[in-house]
Protein backbone atom coordinates (compact mmCIF):
# COMPACT_ATOMS: atom_id res chain seq x y z
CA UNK A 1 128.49 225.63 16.19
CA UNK A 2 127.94 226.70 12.01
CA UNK A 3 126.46 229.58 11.40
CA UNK A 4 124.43 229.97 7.82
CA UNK A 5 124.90 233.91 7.24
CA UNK A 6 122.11 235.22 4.86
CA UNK A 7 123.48 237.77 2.78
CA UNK A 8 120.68 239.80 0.93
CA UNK A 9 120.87 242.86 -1.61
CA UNK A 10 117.78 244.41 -2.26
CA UNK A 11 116.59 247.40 -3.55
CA UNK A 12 112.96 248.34 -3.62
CA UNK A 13 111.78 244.90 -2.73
CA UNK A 14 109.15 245.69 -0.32
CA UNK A 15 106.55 243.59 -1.87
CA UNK A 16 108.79 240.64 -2.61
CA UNK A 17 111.01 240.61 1.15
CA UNK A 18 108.56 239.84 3.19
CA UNK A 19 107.61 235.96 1.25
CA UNK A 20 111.45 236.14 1.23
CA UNK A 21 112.11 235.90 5.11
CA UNK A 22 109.02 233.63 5.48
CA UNK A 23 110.85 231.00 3.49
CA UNK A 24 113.93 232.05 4.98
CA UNK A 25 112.06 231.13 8.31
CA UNK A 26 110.74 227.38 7.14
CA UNK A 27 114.39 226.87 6.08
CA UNK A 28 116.00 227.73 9.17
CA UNK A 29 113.92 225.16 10.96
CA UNK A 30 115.09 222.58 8.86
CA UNK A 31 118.65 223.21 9.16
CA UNK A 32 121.56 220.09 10.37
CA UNK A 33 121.11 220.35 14.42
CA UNK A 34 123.29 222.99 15.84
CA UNK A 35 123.37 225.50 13.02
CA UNK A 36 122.42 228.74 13.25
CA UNK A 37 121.17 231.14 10.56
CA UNK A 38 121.89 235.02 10.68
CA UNK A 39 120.91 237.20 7.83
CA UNK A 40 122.18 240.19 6.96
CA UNK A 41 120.07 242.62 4.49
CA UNK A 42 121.62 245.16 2.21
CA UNK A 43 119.13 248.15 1.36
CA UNK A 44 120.51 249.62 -1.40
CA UNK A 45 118.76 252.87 -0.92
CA UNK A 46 115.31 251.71 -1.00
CA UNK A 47 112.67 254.52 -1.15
CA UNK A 48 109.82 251.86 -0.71
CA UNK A 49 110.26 250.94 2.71
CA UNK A 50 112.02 247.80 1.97
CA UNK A 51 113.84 247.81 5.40
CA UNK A 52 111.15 248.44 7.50
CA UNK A 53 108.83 245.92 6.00
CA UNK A 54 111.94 243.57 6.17
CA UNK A 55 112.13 244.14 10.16
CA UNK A 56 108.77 243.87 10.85
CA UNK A 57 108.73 240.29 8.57
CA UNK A 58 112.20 238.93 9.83
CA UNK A 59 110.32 237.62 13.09
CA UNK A 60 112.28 235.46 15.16
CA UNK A 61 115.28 235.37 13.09
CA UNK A 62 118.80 236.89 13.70
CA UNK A 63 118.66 240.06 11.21
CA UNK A 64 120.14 242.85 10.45
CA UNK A 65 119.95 245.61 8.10
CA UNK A 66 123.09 247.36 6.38
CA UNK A 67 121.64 250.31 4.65
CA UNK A 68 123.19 252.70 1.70
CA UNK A 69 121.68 256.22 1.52
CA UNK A 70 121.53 255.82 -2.01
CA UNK A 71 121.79 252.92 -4.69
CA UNK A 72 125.08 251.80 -5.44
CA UNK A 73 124.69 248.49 -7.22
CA UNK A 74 124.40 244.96 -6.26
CA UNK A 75 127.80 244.73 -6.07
CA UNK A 76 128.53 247.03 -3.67
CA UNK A 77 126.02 245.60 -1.68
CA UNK A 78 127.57 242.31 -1.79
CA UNK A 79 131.17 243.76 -0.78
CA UNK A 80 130.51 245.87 2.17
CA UNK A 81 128.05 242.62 3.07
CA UNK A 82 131.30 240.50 2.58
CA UNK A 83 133.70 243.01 4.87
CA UNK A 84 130.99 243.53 7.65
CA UNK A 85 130.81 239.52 7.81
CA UNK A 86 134.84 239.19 7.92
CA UNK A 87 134.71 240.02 11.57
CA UNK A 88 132.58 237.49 12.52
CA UNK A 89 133.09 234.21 10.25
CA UNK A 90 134.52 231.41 10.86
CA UNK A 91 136.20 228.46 8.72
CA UNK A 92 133.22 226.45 9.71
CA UNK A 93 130.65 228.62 8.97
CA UNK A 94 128.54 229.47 5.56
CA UNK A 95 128.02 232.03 3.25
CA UNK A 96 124.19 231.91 1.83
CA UNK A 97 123.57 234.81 -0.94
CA UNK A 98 120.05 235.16 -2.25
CA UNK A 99 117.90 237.03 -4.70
CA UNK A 100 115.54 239.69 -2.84
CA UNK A 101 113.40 239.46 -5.32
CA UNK A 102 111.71 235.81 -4.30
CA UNK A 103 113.14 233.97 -7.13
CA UNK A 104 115.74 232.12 -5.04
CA UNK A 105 114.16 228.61 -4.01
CA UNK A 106 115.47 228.84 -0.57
CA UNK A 107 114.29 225.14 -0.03
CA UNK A 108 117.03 224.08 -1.73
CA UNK A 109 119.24 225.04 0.94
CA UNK A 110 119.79 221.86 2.90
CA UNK A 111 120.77 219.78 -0.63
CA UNK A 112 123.72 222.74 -1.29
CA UNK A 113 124.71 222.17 2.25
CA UNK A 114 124.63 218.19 1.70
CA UNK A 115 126.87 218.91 -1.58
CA UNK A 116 128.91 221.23 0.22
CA UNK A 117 130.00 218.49 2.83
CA UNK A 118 131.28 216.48 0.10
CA UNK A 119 134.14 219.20 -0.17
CA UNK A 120 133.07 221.98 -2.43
CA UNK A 121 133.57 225.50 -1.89
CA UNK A 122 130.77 226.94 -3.48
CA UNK A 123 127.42 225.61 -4.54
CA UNK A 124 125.54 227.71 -7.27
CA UNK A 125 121.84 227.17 -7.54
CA UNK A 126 121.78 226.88 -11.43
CA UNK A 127 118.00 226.71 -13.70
CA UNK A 128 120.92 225.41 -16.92
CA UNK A 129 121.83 222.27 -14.61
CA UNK A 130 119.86 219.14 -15.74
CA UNK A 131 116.49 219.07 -13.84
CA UNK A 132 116.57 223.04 -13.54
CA UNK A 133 114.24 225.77 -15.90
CA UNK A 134 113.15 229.09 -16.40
CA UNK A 135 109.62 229.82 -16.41
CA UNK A 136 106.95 232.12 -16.62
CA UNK A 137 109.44 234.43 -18.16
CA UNK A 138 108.97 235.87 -21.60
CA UNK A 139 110.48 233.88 -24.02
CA UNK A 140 112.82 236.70 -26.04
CA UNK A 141 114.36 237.28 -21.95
CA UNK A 142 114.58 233.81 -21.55
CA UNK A 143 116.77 233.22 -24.98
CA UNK A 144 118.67 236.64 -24.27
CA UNK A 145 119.76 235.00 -20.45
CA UNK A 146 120.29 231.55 -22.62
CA UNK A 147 122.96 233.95 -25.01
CA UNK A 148 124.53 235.80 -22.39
CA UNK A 149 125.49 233.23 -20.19
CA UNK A 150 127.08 231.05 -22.75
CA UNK A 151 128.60 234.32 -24.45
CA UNK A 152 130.10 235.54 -20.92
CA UNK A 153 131.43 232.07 -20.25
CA UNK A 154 133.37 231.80 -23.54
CA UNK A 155 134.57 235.77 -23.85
CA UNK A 156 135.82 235.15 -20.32
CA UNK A 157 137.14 231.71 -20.70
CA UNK A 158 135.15 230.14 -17.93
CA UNK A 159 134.99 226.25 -18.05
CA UNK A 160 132.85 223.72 -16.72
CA UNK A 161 130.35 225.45 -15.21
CA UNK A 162 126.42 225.98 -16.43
CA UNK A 163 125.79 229.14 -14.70
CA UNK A 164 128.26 231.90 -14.12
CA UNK A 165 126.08 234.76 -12.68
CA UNK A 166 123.40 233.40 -10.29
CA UNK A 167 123.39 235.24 -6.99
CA UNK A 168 122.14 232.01 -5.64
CA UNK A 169 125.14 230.43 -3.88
CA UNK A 170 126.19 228.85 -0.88
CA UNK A 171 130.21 229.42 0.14
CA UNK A 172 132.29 227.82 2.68
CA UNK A 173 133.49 230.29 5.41
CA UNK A 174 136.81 229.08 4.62
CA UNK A 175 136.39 229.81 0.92
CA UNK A 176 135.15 233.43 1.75
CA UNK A 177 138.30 233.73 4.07
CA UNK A 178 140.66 232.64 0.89
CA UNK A 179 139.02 235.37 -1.43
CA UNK A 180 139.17 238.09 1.25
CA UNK A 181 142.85 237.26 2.13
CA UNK A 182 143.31 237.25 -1.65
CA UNK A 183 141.50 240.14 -2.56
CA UNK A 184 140.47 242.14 0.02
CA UNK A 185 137.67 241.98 2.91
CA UNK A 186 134.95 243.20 0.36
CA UNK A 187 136.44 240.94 -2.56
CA UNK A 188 134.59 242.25 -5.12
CA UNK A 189 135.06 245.58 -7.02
CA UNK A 190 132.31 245.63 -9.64
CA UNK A 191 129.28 247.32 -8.61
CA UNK A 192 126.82 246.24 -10.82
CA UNK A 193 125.16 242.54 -11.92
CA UNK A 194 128.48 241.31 -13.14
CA UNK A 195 130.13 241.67 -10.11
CA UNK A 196 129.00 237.31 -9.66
CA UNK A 197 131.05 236.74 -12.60
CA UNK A 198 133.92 238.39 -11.22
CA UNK A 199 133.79 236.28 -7.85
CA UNK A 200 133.61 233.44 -9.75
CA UNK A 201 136.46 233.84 -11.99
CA UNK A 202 138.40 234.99 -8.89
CA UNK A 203 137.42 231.56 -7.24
CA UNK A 204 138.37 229.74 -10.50
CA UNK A 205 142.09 231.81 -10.17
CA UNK A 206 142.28 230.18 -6.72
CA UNK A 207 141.44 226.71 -8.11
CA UNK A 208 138.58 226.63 -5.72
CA UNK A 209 135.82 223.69 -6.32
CA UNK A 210 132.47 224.50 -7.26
CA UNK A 211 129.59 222.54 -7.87
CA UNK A 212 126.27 223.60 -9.12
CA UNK A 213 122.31 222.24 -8.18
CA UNK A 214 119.40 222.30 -10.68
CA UNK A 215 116.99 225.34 -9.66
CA UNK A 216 114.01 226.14 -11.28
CA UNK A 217 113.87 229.81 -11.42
CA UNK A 218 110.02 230.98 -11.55
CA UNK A 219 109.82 234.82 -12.54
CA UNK A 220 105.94 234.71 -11.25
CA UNK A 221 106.87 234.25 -7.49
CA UNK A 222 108.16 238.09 -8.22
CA UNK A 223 106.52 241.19 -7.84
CA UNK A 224 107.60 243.95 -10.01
CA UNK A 225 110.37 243.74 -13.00
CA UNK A 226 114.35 242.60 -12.54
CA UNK A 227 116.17 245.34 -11.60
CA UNK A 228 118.98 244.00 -14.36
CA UNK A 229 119.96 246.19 -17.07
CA UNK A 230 121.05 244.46 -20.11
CA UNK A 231 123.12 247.19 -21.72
CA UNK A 232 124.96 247.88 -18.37
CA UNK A 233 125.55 244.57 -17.40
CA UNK A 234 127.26 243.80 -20.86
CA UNK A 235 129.65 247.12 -20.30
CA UNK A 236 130.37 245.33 -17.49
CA UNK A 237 131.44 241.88 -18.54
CA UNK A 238 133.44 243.98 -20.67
CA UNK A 239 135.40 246.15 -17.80
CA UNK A 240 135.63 242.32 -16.32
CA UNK A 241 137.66 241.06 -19.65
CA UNK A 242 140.06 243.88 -19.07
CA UNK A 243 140.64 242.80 -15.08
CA UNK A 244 140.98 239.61 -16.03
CA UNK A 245 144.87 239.70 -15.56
CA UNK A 246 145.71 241.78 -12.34
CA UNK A 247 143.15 239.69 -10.36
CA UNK A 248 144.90 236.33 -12.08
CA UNK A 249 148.18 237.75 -10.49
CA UNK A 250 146.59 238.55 -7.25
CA UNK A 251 145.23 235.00 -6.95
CA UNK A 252 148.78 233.54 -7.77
CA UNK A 253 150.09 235.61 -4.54
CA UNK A 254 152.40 237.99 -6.51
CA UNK A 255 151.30 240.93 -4.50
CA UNK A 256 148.78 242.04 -2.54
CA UNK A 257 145.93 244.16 -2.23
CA UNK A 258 147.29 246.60 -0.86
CA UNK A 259 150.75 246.85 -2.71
CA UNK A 260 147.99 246.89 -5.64
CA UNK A 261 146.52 249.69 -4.26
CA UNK A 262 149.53 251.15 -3.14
């Protein structure tokens, strides 16, 4: 039977995790028949207690923690989350990432599994779709996140798509297969925000299909500040312009990652 694995990054998110895997809980129960959900936390060197609140709030789920001694970015959370999963998904199964930070609307999980049955690979939870918003956010962070994504889309060249950057997603199993056959079991090699960027431009390489749901992202379900820093994440669109190319070749099957490597 499908398996929803829960992939979460978080680092210092003790007082935000716990609403996180109560939602995660209602959701669950509300799932197709048959399916199963797993999820599978990344502490990115937490010094809050993140993990241990996390276990004692995960319940009756399936969870697991994958812990870093010390923080090494979101996006090295994401890839070691993506090789430990290799192991264990299948073709039929699904990829959920989320925010740790309660910001992901985790009820909107059975409509991107609805829209992923009509034959996407990916569905990104987007607040620039039609019907979706940003609120309770101060307005100069709100225009600055309205700039940057339309700036990052058009530097990079990226198409048809609202949101580029959203950790919100849902993926096939067989799409995550693809991109780790393509690129390697952790597929991504940015460690920081931008690394969602560079996942999607490597599923755009692949002519993968993605479709996107309108998400209302509400910055007052959060406690604390985004862990996003705007001067770093901009070096790293830029180190993402300048990969562009060798993961275009990759994607095309030219050689692999480990003649790249080699």
């Amino acid at each position: 039977m499908p398996t929803v694995h829960v992939v979460i990054p978080a680092l210092n998110e003790a007082a935000n995790i716990g609403r996180v895997l109560e939602d995660l809980r209602a959701a669950r129960d509300r799932l197709p028949h048959g399916m199963i959900a797993r999820v599978l936390l990344v502490d990115d060197g937490s010094v809050d207690g993140t993990s241990e609140v996390a276990r004692a709030g995960a319940g009756d789920l399936s969870f697991e923690v994958l812990r870093h001694d010390e923080p090494q970015g979101p996006g090295r959370a994401f890839a070691n989350a993506f090789a430990r999963l290799e192991r264990v998904l299948s073709e039929h199964d699904f990829v959920l990432t989320l925010e740790a930070d309660n910001t992901s609307r985790v009820e909107l999980v059975e409509r991107m599994l609805l829209r992923s049955r009509e034959g996407y690979d990916a569905v990104f939870a987007s607040p620039y779709a039609y019907g979706g918003a940003i609120v309770h956010t101060h307005a100069m962070r709100t225009g600055l996140s309205h700039l940057a994504n339309t700036f990052v889309k058009e530097f990079l060249g990226i198409h048809g798509l609202l949101t580029v950057s959203s950790f919100y997603r849902l993926y096939t199993g067989a799409a995550v297969g693809r991109l780790q056959e393509r690129f390697g079991p952790g597929i991504l090699e940015r460690p920081g925000f931008e690394c969602m960027v560079e996942v999607t431009l490597k599923m755009i390489y692949l002519g993968m299909s993605i479709s996107e749901v309108a998400m209302v992202l509400d910055s007052s379900r959060r406690v604390g500040s985004s862990k996003m820093r705007i001067t770093r994440t901009g070096l790293g669109y830029l180190a993402l312009f300048r990969r562009k190319r060798a993961w275009r070749i990759l994607a095309a099957g030219d050689v692999t990652p480990s003649e790249r490597s080699s």
